[in-house]
N, C-alpha and C. Protein backbone atom coordinates (compact mmCIF):
# COMPACT_ATOMS: atom_id res chain seq x y z
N UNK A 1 14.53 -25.27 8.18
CA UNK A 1 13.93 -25.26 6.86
C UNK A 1 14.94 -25.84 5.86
N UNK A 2 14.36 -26.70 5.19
CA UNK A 2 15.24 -27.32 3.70
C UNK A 2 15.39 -26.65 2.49
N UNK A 3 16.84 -26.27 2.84
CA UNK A 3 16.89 -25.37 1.45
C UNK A 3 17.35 -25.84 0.20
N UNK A 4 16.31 -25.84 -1.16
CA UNK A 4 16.86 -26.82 -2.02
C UNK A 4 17.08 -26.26 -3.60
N UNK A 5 17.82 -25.47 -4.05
CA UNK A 5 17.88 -24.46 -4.98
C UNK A 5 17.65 -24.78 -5.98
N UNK A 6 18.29 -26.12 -6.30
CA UNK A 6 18.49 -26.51 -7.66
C UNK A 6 16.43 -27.28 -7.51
N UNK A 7 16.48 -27.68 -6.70
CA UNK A 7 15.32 -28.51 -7.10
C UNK A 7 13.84 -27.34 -7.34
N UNK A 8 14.25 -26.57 -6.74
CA UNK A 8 13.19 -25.40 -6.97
C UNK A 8 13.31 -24.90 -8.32
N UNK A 9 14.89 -24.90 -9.05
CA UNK A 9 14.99 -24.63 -10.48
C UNK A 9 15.82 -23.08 -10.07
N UNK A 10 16.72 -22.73 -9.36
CA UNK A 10 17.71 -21.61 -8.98
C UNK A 10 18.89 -22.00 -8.98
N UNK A 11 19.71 -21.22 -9.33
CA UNK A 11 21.20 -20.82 -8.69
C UNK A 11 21.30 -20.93 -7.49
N UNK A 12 22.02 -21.75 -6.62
CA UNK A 12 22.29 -21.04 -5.39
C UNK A 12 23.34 -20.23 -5.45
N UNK A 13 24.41 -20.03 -5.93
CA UNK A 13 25.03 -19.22 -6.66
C UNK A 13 24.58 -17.24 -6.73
N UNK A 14 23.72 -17.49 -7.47
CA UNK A 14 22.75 -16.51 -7.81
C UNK A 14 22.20 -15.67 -6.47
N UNK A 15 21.26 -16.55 -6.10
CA UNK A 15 20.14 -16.68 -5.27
C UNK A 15 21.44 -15.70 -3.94
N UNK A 16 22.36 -16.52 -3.59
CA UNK A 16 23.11 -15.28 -2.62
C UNK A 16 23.78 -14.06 -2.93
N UNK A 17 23.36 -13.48 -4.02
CA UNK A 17 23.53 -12.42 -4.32
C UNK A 17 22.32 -11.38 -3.41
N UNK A 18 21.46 -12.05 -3.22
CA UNK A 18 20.39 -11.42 -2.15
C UNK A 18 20.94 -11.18 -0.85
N UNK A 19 21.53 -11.98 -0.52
CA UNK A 19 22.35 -11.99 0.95
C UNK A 19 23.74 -10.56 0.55
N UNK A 20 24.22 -10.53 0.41
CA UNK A 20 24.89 -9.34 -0.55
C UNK A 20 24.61 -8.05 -0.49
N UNK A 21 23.07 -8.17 -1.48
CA UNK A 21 22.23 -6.66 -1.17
C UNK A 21 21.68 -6.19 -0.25
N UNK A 22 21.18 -7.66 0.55
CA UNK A 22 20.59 -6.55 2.14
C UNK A 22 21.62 -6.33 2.71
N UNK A 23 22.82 -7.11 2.97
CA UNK A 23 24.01 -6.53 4.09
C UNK A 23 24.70 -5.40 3.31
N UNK A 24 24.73 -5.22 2.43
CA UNK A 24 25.75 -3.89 1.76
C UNK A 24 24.56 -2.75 2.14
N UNK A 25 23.62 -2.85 1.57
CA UNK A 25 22.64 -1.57 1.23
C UNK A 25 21.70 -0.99 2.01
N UNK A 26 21.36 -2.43 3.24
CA UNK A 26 20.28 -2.09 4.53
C UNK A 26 21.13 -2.41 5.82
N UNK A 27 21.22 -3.89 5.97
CA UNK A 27 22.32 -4.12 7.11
C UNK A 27 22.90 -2.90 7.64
N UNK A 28 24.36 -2.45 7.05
CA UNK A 28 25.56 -2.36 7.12
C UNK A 28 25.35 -0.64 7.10
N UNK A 29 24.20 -0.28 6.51
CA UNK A 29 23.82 0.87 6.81
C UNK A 29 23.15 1.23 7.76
N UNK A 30 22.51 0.17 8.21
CA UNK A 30 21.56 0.84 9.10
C UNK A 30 20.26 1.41 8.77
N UNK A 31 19.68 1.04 7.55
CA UNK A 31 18.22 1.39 7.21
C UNK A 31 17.57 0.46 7.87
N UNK A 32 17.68 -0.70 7.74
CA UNK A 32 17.13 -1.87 8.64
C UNK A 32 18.44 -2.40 10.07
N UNK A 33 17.22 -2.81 11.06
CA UNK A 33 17.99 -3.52 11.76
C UNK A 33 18.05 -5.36 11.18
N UNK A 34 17.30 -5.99 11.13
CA UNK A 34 17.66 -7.28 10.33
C UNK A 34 16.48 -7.17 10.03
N UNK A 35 16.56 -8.72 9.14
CA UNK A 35 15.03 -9.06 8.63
C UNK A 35 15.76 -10.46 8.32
N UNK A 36 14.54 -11.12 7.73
CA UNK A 36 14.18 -12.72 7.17
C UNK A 36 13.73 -12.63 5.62
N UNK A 37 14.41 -13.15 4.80
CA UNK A 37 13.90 -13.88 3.33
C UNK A 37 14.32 -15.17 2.98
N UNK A 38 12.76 -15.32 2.51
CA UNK A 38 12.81 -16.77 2.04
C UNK A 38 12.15 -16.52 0.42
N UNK A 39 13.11 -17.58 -0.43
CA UNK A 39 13.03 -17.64 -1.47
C UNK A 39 12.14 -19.10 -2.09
N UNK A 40 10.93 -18.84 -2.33
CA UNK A 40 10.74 -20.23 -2.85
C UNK A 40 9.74 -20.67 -3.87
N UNK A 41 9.39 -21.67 -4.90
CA UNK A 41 8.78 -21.93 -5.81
C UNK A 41 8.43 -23.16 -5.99
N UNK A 42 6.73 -23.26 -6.04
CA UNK A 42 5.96 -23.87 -5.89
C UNK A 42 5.88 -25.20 -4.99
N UNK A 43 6.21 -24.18 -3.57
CA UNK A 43 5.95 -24.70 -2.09
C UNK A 43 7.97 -25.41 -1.95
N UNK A 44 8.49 -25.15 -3.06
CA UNK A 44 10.20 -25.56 -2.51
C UNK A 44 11.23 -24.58 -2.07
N UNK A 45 11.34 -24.53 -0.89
CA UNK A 45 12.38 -23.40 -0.57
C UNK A 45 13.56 -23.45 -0.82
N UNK A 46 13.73 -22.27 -1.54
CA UNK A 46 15.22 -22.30 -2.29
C UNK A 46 16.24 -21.13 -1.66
N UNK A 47 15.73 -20.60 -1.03
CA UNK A 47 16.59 -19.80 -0.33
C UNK A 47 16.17 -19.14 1.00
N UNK A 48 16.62 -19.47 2.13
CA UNK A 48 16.35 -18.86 3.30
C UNK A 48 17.26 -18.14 3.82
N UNK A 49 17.22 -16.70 4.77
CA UNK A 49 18.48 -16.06 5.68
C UNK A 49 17.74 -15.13 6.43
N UNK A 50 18.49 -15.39 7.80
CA UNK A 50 18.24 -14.69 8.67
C UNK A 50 19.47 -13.58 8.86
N UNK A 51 18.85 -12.12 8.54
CA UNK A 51 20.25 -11.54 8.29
C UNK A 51 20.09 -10.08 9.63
N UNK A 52 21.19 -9.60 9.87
CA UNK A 52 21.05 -8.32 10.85
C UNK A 52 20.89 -8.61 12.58
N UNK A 53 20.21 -8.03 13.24
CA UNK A 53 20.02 -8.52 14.64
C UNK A 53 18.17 -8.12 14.94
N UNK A 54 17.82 -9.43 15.65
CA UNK A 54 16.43 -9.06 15.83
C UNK A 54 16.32 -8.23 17.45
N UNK A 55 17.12 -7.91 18.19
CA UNK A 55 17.32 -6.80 19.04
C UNK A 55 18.64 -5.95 19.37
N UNK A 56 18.42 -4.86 18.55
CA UNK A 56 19.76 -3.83 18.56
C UNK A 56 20.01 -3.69 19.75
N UNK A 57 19.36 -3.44 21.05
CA UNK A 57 19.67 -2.89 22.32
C UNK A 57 20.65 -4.03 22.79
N UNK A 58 20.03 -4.94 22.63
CA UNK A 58 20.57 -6.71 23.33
C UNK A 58 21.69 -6.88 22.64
N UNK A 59 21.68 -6.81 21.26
CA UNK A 59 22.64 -7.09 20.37
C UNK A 59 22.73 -8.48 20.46
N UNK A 60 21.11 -8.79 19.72
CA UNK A 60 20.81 -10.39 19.43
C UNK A 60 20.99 -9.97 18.25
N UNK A 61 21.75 -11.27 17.82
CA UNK A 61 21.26 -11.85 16.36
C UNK A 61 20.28 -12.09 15.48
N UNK A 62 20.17 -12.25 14.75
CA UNK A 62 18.64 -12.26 14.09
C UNK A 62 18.55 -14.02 14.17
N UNK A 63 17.19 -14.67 14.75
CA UNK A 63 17.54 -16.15 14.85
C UNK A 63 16.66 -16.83 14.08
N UNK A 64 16.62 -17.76 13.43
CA UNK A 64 15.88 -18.33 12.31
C UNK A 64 14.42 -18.57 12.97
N UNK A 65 14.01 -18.57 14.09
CA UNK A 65 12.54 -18.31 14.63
C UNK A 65 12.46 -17.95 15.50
N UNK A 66 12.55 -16.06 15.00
CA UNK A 66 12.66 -14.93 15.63
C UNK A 66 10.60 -14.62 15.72
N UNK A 67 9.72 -14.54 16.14
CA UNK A 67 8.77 -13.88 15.74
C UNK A 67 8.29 -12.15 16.11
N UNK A 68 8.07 -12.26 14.65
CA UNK A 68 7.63 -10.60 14.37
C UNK A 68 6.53 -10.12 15.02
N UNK A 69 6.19 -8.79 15.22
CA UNK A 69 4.60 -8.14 15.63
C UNK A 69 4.51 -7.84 14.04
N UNK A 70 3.99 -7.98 13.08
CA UNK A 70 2.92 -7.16 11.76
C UNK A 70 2.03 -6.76 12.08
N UNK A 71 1.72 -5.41 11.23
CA UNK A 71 0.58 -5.31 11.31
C UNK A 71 0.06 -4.51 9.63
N UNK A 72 -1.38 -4.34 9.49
CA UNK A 72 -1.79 -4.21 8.76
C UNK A 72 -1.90 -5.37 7.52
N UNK A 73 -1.98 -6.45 7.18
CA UNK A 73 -1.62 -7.83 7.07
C UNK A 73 -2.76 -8.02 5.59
N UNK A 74 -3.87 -7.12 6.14
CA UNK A 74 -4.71 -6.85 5.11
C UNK A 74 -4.95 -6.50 4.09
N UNK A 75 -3.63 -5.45 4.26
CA UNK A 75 -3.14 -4.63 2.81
C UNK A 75 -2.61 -5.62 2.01
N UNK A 76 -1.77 -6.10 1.73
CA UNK A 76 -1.87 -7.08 0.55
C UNK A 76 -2.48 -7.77 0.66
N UNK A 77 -3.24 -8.75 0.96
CA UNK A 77 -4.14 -9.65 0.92
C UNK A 77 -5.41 -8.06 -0.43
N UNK A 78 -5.56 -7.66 0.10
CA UNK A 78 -6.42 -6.51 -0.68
C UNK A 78 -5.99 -6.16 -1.94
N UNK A 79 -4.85 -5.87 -1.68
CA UNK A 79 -3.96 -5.59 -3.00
C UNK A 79 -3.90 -6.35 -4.06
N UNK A 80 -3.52 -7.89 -3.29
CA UNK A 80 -3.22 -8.50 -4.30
C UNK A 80 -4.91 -9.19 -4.82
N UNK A 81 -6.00 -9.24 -4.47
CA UNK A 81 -7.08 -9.20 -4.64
C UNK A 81 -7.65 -8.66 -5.63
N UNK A 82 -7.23 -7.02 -5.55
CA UNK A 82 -7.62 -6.02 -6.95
C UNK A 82 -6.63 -6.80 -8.10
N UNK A 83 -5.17 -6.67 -7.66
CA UNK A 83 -4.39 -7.38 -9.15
C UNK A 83 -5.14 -8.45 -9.67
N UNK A 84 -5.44 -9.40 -9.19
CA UNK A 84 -6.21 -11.04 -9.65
C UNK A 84 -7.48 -10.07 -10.87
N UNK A 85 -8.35 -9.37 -10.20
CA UNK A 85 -8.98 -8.85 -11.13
C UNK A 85 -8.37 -8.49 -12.39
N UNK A 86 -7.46 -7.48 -12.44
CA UNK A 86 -6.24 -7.04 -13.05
C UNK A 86 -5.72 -7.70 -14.28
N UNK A 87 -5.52 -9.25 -13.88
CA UNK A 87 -5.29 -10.22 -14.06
C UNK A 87 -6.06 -11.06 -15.31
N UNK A 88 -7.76 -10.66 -14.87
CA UNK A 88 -8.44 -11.31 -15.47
C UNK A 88 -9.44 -9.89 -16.68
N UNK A 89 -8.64 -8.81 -16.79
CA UNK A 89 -8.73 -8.00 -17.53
C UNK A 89 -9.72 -7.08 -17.16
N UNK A 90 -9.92 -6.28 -16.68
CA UNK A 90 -11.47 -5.97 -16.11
C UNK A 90 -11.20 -4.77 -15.45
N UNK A 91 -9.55 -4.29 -15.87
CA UNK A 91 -9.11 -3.05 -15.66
C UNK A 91 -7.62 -2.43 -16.44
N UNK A 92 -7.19 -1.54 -16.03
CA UNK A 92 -5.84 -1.51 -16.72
C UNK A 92 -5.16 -0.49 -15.85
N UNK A 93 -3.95 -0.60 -14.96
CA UNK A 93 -3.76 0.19 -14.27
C UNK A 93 -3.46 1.69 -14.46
N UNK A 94 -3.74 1.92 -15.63
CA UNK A 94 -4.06 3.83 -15.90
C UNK A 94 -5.12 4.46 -16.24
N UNK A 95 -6.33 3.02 -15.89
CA UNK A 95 -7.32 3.81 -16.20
C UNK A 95 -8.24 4.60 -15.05
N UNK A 96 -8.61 5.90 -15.34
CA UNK A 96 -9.14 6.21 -13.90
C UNK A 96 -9.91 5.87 -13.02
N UNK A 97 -9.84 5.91 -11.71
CA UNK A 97 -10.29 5.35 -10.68
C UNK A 97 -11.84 5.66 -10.91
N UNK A 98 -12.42 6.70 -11.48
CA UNK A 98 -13.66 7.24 -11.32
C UNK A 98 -14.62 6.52 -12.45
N UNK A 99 -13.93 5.68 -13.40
CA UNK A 99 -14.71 4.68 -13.86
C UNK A 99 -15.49 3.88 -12.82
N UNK A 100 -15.01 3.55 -12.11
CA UNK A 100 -15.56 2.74 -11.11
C UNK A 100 -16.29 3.41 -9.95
N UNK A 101 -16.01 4.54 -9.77
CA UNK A 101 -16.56 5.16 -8.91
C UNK A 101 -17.26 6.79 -9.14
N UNK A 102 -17.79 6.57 -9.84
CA UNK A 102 -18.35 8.10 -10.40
C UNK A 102 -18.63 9.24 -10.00
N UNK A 103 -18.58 9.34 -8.31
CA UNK A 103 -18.87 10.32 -7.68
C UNK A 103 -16.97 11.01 -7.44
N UNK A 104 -16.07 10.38 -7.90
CA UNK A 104 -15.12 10.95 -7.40
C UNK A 104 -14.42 11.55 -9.03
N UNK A 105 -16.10 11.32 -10.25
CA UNK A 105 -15.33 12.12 -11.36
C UNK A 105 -14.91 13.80 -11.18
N UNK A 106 -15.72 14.36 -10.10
CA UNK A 106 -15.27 15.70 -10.21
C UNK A 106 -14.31 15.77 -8.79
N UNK A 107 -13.58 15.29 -8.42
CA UNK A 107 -12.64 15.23 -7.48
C UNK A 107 -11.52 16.90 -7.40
N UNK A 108 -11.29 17.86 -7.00
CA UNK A 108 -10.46 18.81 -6.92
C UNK A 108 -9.19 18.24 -5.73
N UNK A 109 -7.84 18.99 -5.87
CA UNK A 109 -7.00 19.35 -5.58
C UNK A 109 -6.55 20.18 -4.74
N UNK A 110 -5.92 20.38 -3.62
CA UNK A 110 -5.64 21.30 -2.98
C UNK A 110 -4.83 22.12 -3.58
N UNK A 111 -4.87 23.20 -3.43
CA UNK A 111 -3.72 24.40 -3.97
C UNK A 111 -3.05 25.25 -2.34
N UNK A 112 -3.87 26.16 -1.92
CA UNK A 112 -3.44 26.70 -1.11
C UNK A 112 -4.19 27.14 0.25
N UNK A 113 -4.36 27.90 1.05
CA UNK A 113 -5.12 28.16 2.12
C UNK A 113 -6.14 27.34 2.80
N UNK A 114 -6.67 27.74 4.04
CA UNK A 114 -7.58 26.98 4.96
C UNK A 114 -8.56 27.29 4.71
N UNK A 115 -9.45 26.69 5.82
CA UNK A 115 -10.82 26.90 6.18
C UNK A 115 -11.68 27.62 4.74
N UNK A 116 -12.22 29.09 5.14
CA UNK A 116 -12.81 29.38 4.08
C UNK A 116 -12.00 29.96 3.19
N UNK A 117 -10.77 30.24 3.21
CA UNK A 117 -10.32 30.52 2.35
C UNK A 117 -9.51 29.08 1.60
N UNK A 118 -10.00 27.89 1.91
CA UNK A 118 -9.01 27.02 0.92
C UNK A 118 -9.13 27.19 -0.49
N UNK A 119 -8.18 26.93 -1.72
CA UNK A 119 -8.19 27.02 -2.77
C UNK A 119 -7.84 25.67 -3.38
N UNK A 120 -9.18 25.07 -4.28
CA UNK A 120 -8.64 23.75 -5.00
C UNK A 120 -9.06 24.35 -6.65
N UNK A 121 -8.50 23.19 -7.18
CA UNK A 121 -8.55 23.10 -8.51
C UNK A 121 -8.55 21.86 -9.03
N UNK A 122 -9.41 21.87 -10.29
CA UNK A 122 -9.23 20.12 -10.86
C UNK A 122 -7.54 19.62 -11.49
N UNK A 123 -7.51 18.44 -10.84
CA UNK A 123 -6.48 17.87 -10.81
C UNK A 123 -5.74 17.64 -12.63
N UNK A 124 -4.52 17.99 -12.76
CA UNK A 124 -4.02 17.54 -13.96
C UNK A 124 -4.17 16.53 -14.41
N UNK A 125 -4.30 15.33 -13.62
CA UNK A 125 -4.91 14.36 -14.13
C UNK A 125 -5.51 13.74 -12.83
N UNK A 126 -6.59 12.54 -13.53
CA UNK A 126 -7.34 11.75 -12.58
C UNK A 126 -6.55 11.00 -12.06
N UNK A 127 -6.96 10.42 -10.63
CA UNK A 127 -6.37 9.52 -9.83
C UNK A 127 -6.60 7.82 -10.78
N UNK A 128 -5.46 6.98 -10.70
CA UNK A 128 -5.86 5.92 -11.56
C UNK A 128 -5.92 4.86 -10.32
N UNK A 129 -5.63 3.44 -11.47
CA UNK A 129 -5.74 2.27 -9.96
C UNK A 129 -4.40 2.37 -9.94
N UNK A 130 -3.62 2.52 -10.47
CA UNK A 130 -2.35 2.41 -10.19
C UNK A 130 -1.94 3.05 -8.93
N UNK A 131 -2.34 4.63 -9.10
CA UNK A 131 -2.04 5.58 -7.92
C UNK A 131 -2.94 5.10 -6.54
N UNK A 132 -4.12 4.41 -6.70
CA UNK A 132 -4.45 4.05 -5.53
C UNK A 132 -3.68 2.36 -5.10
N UNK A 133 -3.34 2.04 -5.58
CA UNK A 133 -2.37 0.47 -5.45
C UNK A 133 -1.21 1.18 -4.83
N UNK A 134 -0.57 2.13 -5.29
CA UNK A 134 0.85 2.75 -4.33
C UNK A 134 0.93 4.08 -3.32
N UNK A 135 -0.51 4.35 -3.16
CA UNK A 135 -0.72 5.72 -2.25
C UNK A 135 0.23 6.25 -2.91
N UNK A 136 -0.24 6.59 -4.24
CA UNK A 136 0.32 7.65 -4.47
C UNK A 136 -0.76 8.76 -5.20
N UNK A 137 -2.29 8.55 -5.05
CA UNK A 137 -2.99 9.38 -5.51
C UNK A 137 -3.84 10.45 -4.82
N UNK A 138 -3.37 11.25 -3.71
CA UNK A 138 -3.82 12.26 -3.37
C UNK A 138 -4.50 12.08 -1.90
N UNK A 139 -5.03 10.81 -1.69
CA UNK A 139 -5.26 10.48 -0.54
C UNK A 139 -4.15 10.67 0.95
N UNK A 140 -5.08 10.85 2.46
CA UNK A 140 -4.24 10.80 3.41
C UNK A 140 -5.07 9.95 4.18
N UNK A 141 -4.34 9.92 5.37
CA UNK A 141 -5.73 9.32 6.55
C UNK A 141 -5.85 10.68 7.55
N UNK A 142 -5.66 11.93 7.09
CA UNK A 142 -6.29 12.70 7.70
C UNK A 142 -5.81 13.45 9.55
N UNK A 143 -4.83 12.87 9.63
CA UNK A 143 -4.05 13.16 11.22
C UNK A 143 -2.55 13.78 11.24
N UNK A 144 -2.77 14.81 10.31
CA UNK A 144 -2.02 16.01 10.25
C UNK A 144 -2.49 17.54 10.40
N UNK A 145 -1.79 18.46 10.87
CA UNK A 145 -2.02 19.78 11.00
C UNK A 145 -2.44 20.33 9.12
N UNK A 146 -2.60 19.39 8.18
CA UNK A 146 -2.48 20.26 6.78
C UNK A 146 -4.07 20.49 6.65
N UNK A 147 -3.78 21.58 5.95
CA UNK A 147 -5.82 21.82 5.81
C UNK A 147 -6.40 20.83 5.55
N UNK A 148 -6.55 19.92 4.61
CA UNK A 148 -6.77 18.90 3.82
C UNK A 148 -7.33 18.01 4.69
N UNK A 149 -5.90 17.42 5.59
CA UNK A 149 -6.44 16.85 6.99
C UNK A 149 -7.42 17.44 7.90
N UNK A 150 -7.53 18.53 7.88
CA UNK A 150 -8.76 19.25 8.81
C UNK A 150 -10.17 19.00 8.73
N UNK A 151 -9.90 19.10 7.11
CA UNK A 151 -11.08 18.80 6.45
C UNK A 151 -11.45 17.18 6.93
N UNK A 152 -10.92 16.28 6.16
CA UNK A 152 -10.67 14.53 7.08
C UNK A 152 -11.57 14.53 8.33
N UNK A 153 -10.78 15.50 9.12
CA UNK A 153 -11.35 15.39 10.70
C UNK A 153 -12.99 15.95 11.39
N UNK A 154 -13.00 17.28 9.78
CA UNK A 154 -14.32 18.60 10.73
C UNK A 154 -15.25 17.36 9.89
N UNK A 155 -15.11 16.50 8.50
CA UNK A 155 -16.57 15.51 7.98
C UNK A 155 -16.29 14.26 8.32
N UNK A 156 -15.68 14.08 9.26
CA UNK A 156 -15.72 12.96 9.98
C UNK A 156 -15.15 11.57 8.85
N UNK A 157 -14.27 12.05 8.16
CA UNK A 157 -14.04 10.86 7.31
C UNK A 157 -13.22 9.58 7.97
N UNK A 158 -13.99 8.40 8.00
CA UNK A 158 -12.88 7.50 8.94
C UNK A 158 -13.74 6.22 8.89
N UNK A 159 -13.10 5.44 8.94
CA UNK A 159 -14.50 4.14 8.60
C UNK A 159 -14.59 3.51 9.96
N UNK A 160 -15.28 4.55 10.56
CA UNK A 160 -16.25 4.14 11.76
C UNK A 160 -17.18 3.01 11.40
N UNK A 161 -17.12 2.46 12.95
CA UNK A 161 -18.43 1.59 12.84
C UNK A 161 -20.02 1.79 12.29
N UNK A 162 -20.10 0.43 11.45
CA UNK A 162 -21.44 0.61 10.41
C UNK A 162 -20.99 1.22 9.21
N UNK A 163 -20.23 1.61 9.06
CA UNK A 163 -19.51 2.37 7.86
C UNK A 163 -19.32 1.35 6.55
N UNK A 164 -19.50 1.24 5.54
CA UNK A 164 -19.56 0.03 4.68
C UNK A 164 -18.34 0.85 3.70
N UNK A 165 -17.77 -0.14 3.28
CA UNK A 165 -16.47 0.14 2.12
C UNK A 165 -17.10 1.18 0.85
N UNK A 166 -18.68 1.40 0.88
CA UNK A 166 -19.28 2.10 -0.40
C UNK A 166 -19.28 3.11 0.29
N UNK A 167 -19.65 3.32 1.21
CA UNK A 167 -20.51 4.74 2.06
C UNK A 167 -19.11 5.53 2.72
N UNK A 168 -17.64 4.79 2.68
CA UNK A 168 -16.73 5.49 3.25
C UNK A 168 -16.12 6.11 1.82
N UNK A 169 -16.01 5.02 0.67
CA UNK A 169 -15.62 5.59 -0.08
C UNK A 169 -16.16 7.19 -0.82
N UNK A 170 -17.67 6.86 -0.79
CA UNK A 170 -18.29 8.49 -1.09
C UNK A 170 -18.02 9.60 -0.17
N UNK A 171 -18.10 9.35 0.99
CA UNK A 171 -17.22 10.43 1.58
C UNK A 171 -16.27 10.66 1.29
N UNK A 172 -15.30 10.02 0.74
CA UNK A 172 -14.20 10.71 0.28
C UNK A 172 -14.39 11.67 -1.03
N UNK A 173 -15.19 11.48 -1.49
CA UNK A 173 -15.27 11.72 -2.82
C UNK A 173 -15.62 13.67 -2.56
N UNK A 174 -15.92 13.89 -0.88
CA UNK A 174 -16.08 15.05 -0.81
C UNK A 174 -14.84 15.99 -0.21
N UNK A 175 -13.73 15.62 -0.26
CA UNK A 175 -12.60 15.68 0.30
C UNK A 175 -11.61 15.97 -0.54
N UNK A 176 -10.93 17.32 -1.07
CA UNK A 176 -9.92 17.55 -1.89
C UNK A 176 -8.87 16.47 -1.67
N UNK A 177 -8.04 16.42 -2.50
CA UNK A 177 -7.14 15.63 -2.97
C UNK A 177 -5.85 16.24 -2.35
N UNK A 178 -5.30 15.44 -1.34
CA UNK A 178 -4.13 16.48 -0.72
C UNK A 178 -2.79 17.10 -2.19
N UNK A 179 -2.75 15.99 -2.59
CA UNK A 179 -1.36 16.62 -3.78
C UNK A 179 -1.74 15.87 -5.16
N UNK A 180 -1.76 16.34 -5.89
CA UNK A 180 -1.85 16.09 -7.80
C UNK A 180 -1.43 14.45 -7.89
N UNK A 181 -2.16 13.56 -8.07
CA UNK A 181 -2.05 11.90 -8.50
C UNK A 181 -0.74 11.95 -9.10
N UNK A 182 -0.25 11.08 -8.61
CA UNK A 182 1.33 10.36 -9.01
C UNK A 182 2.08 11.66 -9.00
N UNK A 183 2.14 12.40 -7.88
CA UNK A 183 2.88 13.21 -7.38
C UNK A 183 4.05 13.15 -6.77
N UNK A 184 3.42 11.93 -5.97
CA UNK A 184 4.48 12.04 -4.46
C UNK A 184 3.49 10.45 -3.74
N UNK A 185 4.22 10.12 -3.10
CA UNK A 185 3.59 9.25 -1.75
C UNK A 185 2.84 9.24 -1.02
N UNK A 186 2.22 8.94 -0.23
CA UNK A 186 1.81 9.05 1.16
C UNK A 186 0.65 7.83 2.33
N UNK A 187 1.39 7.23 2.68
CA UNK A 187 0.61 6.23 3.54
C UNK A 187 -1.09 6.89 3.26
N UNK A 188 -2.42 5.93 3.17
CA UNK A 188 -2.71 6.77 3.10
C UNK A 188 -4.43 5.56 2.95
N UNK A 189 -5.40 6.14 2.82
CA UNK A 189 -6.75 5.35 2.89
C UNK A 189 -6.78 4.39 1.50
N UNK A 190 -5.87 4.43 0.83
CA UNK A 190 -5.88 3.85 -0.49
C UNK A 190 -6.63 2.60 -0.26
N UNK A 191 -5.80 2.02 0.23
CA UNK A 191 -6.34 0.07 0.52
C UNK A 191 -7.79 0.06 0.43
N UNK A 192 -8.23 1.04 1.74
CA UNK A 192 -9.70 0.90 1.61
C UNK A 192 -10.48 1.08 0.72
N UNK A 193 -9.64 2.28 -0.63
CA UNK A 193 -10.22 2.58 -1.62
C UNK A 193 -10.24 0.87 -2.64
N UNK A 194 -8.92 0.54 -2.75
CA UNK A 194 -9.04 -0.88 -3.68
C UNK A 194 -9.67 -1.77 -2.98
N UNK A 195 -10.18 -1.79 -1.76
CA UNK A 195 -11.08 -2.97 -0.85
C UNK A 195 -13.09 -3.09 -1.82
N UNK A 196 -12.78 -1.45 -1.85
CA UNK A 196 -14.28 -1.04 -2.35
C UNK A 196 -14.15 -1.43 -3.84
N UNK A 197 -12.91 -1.43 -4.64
CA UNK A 197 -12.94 -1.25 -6.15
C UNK A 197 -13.00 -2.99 -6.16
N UNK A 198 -12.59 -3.40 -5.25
CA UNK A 198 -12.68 -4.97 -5.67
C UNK A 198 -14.06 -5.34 -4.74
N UNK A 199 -15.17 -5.17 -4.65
CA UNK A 199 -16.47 -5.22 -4.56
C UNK A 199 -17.29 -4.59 -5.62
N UNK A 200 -16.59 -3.54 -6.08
CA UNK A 200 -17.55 -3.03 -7.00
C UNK A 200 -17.38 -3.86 -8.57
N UNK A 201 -16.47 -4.21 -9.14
CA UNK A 201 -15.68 -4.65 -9.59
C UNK A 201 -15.96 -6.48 -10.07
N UNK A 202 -15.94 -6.93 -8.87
CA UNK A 202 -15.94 -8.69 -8.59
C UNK A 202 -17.86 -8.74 -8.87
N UNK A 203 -18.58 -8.01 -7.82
CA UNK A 203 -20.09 -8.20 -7.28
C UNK A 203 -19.79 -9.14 -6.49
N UNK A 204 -19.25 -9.16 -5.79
CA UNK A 204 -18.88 -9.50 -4.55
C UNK A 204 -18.84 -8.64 -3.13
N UNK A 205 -18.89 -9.12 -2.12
CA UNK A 205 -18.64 -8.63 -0.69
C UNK A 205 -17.14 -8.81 -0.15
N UNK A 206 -16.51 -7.55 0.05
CA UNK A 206 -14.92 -7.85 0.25
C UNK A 206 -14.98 -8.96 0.99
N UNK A 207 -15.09 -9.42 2.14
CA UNK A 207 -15.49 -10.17 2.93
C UNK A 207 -15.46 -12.00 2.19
């Protein structure tokens, strides 16, 4: 690959200050075993590195066409889908999610206990797009021992086949909220939620 800094309009200078932060902070620690970044603007690559090892056991190097397994590939493509909307004003990322989806205006919270004894309550605040853009709004995918998840599993929430991005999303809408919006994290059905908000949204078919 041609790396051309100045013509892209960078520092190269600069630009290896990136090389820097992954080996001090991921490398060299050990949060990552290697990875690949490429730096570039409007189709000119201005910065490429292959940094770390692409097999720790082997104690390979990381090699400039190493190929990866990804997965989930969809999630941004989705993501960045809802932003474009975003983009073109037609939302604001604190406004609540249940504008758009009205069945999840009375949404509750988990508090404490199982089965029949679980205890929810309405949430301190509504889930926004923001919190569904970073799983961070209360959602799980349901494949944990926590009540919450039980629940997930005994109404079958899961976007089975025939399942349409509208008809999964209302099921959720019957499903406490594992933890209080912009709480905390958690991998989690979000995507599918912004897959549906950008159909409802566009009048379009995600698709």
């Amino acid at each position: 690959m041609q790396v051309l800094p100045k013509r892209a309009g960078f520092a190269a200078d600069r630009l290896e200050r990136i090389t820097e932060h992954l080996n001090r902070n991921y490398i060299e620690t050990e949060k990552i075993v290697g990875c690949q970044v490429v730096v570039s603007r409007h189709g000119q690559p201005a910065y490429f590195q292959s940094l770390g090892k692409m097999d720790r056991e082997r104690d390979k190097p990381m090699a400039d066409d190493a190929i990866f397994r990804i997965y989930s590939m969809s999630k941004p493509i989705t993501s960045v889908a809802l932003m474009m909307l975003y983009e073109r004003g037609y939302f604001q990322l604190n406004d609540p999610v249940h504008r758009v989806i009205p069945e999840w205006r009375d949404q509750q919270v988990y508090v404490s206990g199982e089965d029949n004894s679980l205890e929810t309550k309405t949430p301190d605040r509504p889930m926004t797009f923001r919190n569904v853009l970073s799983h961070s709004g209360g959602l799980t995918y349901g494949n944990s021992p926590h009540p919450v998840d039980a629940i997930y599993r005994r109404q079958k929430v899961t976007r089975e086949e025939g399942a349409t991005l509208r008809s999964f999303t209302e099921k959720l809408a019957g499903v406490p909220l594992r933890y209080e919006p912009g709480q905390r994290w958690m991998y989690s059905y979000s995507t599918d939620v912004c897959g549906y908000l950008v159909e409802a949204i566009s009048g379009q078919s995600f698709d």
